[in-house]
PDB file of N, CA and C in Angstrom:
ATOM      1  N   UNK A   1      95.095  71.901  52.308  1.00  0.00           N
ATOM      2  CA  UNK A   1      93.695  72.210  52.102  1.00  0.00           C
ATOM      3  C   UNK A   1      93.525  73.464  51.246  1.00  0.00           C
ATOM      4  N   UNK A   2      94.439  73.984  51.337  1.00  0.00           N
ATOM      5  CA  UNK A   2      94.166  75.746  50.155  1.00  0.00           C
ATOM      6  C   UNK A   2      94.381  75.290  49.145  1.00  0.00           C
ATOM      7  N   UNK A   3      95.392  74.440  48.935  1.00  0.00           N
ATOM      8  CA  UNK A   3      95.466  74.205  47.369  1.00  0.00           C
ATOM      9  C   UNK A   3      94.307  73.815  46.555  1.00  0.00           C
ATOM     10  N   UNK A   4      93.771  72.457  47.770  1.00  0.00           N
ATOM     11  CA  UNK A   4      92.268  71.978  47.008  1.00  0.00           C
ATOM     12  C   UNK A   4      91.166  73.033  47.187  1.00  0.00           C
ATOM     13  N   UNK A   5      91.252  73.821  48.128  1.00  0.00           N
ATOM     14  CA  UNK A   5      90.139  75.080  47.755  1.00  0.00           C
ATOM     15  C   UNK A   5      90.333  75.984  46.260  1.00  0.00           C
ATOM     16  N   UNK A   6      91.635  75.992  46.044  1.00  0.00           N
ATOM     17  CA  UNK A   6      91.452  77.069  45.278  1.00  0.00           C
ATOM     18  C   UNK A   6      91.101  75.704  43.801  1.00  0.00           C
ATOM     19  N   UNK A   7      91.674  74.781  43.792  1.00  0.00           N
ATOM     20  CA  UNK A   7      91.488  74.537  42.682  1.00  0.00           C
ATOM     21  C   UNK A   7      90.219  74.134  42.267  1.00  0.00           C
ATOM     22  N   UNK A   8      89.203  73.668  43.785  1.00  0.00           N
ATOM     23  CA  UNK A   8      87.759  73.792  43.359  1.00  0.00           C
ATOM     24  C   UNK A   8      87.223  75.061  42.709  1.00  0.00           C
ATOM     25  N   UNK A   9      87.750  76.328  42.919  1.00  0.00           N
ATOM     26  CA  UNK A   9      87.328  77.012  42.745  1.00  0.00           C
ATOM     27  C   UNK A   9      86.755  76.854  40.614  1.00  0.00           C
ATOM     28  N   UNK A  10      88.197  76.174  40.276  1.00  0.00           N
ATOM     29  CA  UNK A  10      88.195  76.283  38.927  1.00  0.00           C
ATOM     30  C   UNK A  10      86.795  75.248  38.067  1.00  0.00           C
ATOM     31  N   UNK A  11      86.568  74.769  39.289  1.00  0.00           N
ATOM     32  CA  UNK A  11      85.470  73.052  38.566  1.00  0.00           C
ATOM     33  C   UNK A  11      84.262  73.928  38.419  1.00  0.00           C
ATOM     34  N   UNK A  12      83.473  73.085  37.781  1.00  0.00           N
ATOM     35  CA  UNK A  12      81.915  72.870  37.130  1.00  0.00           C
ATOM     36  C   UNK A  12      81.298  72.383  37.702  1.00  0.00           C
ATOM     37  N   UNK A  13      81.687  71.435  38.580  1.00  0.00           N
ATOM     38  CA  UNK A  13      80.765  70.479  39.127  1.00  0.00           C
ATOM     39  C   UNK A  13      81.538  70.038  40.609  1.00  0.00           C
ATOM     40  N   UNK A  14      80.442  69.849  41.771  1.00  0.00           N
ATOM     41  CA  UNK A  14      81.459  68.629  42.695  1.00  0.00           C
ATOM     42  C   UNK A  14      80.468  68.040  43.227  1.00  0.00           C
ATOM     43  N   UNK A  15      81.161  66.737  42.598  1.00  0.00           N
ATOM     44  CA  UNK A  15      80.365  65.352  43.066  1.00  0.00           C
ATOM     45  C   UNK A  15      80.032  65.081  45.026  1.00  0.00           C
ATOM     46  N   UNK A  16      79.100  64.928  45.577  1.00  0.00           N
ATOM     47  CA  UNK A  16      79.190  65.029  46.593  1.00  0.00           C
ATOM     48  C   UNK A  16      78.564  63.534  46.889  1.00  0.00           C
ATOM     49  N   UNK A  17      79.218  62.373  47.453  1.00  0.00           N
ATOM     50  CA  UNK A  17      78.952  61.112  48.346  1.00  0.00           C
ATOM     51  C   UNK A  17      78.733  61.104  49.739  1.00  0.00           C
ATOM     52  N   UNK A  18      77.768  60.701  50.367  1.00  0.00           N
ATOM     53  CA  UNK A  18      77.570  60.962  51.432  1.00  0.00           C
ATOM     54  C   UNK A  18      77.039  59.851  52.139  1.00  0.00           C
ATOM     55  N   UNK A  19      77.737  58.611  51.692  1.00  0.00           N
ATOM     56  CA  UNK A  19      77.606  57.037  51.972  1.00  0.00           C
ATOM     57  C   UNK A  19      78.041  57.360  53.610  1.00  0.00           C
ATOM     58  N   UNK A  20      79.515  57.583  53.867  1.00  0.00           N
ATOM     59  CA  UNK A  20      80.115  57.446  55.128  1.00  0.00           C
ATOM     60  C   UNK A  20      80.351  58.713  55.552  1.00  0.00           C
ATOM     61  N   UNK A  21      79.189  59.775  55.199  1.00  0.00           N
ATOM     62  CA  UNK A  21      79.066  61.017  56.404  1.00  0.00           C
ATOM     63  C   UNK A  21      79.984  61.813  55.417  1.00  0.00           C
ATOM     64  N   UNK A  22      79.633  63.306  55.863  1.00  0.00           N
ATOM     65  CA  UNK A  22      80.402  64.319  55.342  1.00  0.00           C
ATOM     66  C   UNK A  22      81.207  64.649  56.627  1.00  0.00           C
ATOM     67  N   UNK A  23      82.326  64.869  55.723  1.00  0.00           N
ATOM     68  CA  UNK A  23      83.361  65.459  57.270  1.00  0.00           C
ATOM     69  C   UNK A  23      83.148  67.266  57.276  1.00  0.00           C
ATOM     70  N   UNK A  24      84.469  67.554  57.774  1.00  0.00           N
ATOM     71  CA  UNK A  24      84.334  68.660  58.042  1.00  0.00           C
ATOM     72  C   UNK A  24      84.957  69.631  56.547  1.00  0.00           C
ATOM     73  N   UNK A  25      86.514  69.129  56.438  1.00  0.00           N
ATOM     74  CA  UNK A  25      86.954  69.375  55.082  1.00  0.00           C
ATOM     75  C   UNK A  25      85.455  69.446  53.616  1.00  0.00           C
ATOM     76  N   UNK A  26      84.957  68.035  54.120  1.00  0.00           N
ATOM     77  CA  UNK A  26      83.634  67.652  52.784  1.00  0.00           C
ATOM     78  C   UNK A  26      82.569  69.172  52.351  1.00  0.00           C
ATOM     79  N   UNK A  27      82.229  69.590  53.817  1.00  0.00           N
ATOM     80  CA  UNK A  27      80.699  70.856  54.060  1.00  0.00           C
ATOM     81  C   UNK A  27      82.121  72.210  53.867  1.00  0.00           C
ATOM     82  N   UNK A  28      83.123  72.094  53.902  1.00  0.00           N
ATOM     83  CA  UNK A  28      83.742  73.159  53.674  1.00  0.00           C
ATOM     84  C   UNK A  28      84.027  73.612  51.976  1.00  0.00           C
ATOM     85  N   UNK A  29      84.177  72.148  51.782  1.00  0.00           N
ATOM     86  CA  UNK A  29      84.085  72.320  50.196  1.00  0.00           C
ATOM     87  C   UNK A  29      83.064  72.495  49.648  1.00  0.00           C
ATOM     88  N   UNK A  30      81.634  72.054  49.566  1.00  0.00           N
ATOM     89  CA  UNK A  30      80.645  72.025  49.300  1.00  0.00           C
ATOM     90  C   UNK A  30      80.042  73.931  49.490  1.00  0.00           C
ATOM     91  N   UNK A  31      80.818  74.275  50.826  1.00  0.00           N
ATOM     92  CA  UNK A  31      79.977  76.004  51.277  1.00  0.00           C
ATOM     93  C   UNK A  31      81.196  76.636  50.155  1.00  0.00           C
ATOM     94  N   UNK A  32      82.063  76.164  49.493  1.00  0.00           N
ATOM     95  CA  UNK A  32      82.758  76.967  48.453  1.00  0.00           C
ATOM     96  C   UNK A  32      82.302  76.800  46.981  1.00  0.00           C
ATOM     97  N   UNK A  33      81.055  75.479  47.232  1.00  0.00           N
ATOM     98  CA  UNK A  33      80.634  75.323  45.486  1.00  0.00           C
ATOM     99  C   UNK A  33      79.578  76.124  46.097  1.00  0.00           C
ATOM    100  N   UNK A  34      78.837  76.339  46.937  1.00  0.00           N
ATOM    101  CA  UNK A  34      77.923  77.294  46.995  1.00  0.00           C
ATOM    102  C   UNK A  34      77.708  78.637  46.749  1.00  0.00           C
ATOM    103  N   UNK A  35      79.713  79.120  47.382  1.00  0.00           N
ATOM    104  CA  UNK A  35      79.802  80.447  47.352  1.00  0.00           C
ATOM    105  C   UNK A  35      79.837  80.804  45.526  1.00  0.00           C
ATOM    106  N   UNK A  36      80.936  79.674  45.080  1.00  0.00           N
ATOM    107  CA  UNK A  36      81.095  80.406  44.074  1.00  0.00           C
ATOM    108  C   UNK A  36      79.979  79.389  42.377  1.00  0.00           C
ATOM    109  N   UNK A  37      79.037  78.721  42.870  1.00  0.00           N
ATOM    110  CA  UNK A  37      78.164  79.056  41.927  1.00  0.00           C
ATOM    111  C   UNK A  37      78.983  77.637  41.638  1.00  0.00           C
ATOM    112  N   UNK A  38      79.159  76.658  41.786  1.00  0.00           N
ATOM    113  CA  UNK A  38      79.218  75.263  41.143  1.00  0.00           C
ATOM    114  C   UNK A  38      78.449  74.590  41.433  1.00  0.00           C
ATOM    115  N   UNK A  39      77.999  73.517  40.480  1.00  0.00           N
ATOM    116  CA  UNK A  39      76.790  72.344  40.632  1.00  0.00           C
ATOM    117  C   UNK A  39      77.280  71.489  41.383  1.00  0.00           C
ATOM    118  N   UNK A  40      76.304  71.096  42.110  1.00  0.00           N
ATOM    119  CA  UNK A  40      76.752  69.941  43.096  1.00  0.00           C
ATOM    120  C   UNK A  40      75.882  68.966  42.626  1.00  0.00           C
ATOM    121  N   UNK A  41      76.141  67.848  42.502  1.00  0.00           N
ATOM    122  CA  UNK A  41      75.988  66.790  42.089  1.00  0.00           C
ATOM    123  C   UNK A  41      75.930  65.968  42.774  1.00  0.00           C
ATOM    124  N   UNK A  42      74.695  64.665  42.814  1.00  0.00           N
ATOM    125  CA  UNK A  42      74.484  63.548  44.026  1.00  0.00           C
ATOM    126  C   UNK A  42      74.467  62.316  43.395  1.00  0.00           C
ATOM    127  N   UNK A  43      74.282  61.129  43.903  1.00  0.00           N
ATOM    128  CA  UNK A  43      73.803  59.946  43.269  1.00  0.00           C
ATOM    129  C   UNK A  43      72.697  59.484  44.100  1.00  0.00           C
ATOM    130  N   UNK A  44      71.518  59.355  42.946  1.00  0.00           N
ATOM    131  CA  UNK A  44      70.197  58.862  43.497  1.00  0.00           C
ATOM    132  C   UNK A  44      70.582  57.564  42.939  1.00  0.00           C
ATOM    133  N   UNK A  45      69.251  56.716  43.030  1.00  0.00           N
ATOM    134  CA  UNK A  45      68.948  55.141  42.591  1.00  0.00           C
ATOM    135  C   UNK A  45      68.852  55.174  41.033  1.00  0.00           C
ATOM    136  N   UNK A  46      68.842  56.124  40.712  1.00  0.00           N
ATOM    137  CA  UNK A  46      68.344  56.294  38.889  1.00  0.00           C
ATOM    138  C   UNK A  46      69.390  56.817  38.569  1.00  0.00           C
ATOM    139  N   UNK A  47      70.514  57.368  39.122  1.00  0.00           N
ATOM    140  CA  UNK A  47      71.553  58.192  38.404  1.00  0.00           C
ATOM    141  C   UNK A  47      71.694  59.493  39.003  1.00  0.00           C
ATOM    142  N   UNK A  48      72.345  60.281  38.707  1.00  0.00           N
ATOM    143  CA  UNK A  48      72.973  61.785  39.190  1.00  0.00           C
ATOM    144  C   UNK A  48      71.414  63.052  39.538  1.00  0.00           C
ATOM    145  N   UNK A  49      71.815  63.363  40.602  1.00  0.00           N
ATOM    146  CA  UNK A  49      70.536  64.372  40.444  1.00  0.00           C
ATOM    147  C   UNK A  49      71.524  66.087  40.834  1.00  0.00           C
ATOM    148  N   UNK A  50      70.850  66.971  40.217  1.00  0.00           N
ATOM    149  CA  UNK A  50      71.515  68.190  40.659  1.00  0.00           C
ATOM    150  C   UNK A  50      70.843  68.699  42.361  1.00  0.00           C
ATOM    151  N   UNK A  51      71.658  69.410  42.929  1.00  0.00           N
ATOM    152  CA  UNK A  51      71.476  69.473  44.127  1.00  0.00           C
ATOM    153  C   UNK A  51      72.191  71.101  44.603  1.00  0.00           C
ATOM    154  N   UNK A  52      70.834  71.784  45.102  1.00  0.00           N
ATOM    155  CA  UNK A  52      71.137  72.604  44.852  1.00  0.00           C
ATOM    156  C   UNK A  52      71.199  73.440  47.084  1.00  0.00           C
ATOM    157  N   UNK A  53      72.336  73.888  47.165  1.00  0.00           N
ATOM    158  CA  UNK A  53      72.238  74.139  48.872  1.00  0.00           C
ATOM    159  C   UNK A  53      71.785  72.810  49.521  1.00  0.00           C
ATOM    160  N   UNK A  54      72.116  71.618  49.145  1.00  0.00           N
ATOM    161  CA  UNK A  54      71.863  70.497  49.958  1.00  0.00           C
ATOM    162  C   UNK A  54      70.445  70.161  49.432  1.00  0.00           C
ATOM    163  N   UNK A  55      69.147  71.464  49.251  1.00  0.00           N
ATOM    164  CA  UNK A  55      68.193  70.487  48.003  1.00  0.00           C
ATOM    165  C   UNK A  55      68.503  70.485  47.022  1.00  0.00           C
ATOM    166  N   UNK A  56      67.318  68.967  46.496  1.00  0.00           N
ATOM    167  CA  UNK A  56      67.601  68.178  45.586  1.00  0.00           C
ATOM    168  C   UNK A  56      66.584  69.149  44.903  1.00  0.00           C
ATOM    169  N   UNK A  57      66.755  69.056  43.179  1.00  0.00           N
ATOM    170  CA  UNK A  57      66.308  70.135  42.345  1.00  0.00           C
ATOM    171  C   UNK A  57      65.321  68.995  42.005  1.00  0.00           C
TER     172      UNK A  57
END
């Protein structure tokens, strides 16, 4: 799990699916695109929406 933390650290973006629930690993990654300022990214019915602390922008 550190390895994939740190290397989120390096992304732009993380896609976040939330068809079959976020686990625990999932909201841990997500509170590290938060900390360090990456877009999180969703899929609506029309395509990608930015998402920002869990709201949608």
């Amino acid at each position: 799990m550190a390895a994939g933390k740190e290397l989120l650290k390096h992304c732009k973006y993380i896609f976040i699916g939330s068809r079959y629930g976020l686990s625990e690993g999932m909201l841990a990654e997500i509170q590290i695109a938060l900390e360090e300022g990456i877009t999180e990214l969703a899929q609506e019915k029309d395509g990608l929406v930015e998402v920002y602390g869990g709201q949608q922008a």
